[in-house]
Protein backbone atom coordinates (compact mmCIF):
# COMPACT_ATOMS: atom_id res chain seq x y z
CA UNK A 1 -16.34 53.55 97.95
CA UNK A 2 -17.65 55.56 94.98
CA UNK A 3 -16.15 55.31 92.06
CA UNK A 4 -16.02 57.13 88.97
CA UNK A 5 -18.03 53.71 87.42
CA UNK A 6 -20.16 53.49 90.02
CA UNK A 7 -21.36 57.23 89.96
CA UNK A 8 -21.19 57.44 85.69
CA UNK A 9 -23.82 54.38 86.48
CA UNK A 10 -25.66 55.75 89.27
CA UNK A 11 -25.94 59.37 86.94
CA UNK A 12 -28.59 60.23 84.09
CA UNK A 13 -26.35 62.23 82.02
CA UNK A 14 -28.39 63.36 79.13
CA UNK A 15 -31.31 64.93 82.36
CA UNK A 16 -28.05 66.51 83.21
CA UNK A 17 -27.21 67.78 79.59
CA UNK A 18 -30.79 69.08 79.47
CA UNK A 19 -30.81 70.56 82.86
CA UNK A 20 -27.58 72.71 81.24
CA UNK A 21 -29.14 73.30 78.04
CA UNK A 22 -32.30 74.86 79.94
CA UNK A 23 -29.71 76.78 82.33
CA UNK A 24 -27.84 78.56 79.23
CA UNK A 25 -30.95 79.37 77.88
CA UNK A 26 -31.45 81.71 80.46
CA UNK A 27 -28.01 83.29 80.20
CA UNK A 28 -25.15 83.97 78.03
CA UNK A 29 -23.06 82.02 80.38
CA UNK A 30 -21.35 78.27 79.53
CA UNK A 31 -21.60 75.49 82.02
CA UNK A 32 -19.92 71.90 81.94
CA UNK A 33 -19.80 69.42 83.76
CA UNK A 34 -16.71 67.07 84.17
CA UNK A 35 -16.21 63.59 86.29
CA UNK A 36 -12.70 63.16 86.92
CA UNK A 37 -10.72 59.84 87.52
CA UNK A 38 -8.96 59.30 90.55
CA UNK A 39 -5.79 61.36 91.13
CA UNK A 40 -3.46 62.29 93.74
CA UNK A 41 -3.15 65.98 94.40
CA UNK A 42 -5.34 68.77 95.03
CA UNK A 43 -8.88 68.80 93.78
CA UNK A 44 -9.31 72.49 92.99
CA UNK A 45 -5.43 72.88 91.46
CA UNK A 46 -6.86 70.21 89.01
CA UNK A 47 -9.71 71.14 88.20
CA UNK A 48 -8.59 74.76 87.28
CA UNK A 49 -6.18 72.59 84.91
CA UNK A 50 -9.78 70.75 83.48
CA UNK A 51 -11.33 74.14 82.89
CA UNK A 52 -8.19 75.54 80.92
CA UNK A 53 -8.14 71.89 78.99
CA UNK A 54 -11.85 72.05 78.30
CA UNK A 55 -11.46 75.32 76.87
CA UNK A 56 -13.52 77.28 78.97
CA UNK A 57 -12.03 80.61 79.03
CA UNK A 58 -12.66 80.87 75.41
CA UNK A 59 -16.44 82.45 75.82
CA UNK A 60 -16.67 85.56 74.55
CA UNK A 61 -17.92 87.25 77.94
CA UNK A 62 -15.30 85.06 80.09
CA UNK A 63 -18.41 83.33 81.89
CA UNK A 64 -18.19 79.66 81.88
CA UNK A 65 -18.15 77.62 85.15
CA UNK A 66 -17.09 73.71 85.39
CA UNK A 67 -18.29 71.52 87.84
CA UNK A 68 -15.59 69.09 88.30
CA UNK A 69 -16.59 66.11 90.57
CA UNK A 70 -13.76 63.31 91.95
CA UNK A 71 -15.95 60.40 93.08
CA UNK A 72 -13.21 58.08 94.64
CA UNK A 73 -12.13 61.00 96.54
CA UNK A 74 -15.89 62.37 97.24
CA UNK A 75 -14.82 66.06 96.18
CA UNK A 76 -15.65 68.18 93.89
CA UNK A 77 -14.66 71.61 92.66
CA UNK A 78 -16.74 74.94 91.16
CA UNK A 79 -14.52 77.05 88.77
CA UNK A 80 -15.69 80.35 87.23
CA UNK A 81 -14.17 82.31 84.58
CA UNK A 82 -12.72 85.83 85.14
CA UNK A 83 -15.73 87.77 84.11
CA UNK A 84 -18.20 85.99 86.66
CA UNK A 85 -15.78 86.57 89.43
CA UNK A 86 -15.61 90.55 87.98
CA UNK A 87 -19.04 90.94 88.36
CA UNK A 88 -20.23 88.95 91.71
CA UNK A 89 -19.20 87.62 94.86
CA UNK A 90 -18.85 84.16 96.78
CA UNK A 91 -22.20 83.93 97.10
CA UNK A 92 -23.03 82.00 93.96
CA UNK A 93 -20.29 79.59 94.93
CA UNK A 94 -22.11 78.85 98.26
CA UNK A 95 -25.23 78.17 96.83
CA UNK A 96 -24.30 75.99 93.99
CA UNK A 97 -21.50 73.91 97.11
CA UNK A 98 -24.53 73.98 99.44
CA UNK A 99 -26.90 72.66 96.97
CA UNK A 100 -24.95 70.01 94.78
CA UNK A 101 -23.32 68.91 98.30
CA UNK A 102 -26.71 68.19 99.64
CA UNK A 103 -27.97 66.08 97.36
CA UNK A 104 -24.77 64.44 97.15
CA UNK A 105 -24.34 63.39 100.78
CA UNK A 106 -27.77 61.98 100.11
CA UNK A 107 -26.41 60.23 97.19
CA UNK A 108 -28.62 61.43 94.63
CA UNK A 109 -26.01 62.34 92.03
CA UNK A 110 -27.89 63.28 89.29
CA UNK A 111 -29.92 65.19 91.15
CA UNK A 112 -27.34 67.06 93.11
CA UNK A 113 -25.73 67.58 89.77
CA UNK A 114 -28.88 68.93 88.03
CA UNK A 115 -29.29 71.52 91.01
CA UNK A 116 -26.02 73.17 90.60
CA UNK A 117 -26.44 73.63 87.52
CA UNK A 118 -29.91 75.04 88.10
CA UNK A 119 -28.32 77.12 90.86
CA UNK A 120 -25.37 78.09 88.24
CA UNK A 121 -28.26 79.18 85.71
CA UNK A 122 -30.00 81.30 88.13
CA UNK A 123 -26.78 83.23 89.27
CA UNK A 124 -25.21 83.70 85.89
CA UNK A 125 -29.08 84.65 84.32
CA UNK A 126 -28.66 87.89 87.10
CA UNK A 127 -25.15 89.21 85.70
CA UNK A 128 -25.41 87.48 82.33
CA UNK A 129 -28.80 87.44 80.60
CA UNK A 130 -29.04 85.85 77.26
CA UNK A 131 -28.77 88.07 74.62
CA UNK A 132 -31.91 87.88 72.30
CA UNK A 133 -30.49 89.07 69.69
CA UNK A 134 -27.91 86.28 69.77
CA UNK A 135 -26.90 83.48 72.68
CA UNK A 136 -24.67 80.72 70.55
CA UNK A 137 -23.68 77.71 72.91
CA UNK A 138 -20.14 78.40 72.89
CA UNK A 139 -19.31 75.12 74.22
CA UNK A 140 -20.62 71.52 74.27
CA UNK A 141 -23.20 70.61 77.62
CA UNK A 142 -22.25 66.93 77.26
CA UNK A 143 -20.76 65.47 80.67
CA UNK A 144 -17.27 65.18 80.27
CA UNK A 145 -15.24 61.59 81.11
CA UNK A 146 -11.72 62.65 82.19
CA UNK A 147 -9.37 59.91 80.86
């Protein structure tokens, strides 16, 4: 079984904080990335709850996605703000499922990790560019520990 100790050992969490700095450097968009204890319930329910907690509707263009991952219940979740889903369709999810899931099923975690948020950067770079003139990181690209 994988749990959340096992995968915050098995995962190099400052490649991923880089791999999310490079990403929003590319875009005005905000990614996180959150690893959730185990809970009952439903996976996506909760981790729309994370991304209100986190604070991630509070960008100014309403574009900041969480990857929420439940390791003891091998699940995770994609959640975008209102102004992604404004502006594109379900095709963004895909990729970034399709990718992170492969690499997970392989269990390379950080590396599944690293290419959704790769996959997140390329998709939000299209519909949100960074703004030259000024791209502040609205939020903080550490990996979040849920308590």
């Amino acid at each position: 079984m994988l749990t959340r100790a096992r995968l915050l050992a098995r995962i190099d969490a400052p490649a991923i904080e880089a791999a999310i700095a490079r990403a929003e450097a590319r875009t005005s968009g905000e990614i996180r990335v959150s690893v959730a204890p185990w809970f009952w319930g439903d996976v996506q329910r909760t981790a729309e709850a994370a991304f209100e907690r986190l604070g991630m509707t509070a960008t100014r263009e309403r574009n900041g996605v969480l990857i929420f991952v439940v390791p003891a219940r091998r699940r995770f979740a994609v959640v975008g703000d209102a102004g992604i889903h404004a502006r594109g369709g379900d095709a963004l999810w895909v990729e970034v499922r399709d990718r992170l899931g492969a690499e997970f099923r392989r269990g390379r975690y950080t590396e599944g990790l690293i290419a959704g948020v790769e996959a997140l950067g390329e998709g939000l770079a299209r519909s949100f560019p960074a703004d030259a003139a000024r791209n502040p990181d609205e939020l903080p690209n550490t990996v979040v520990v849920e308590s």
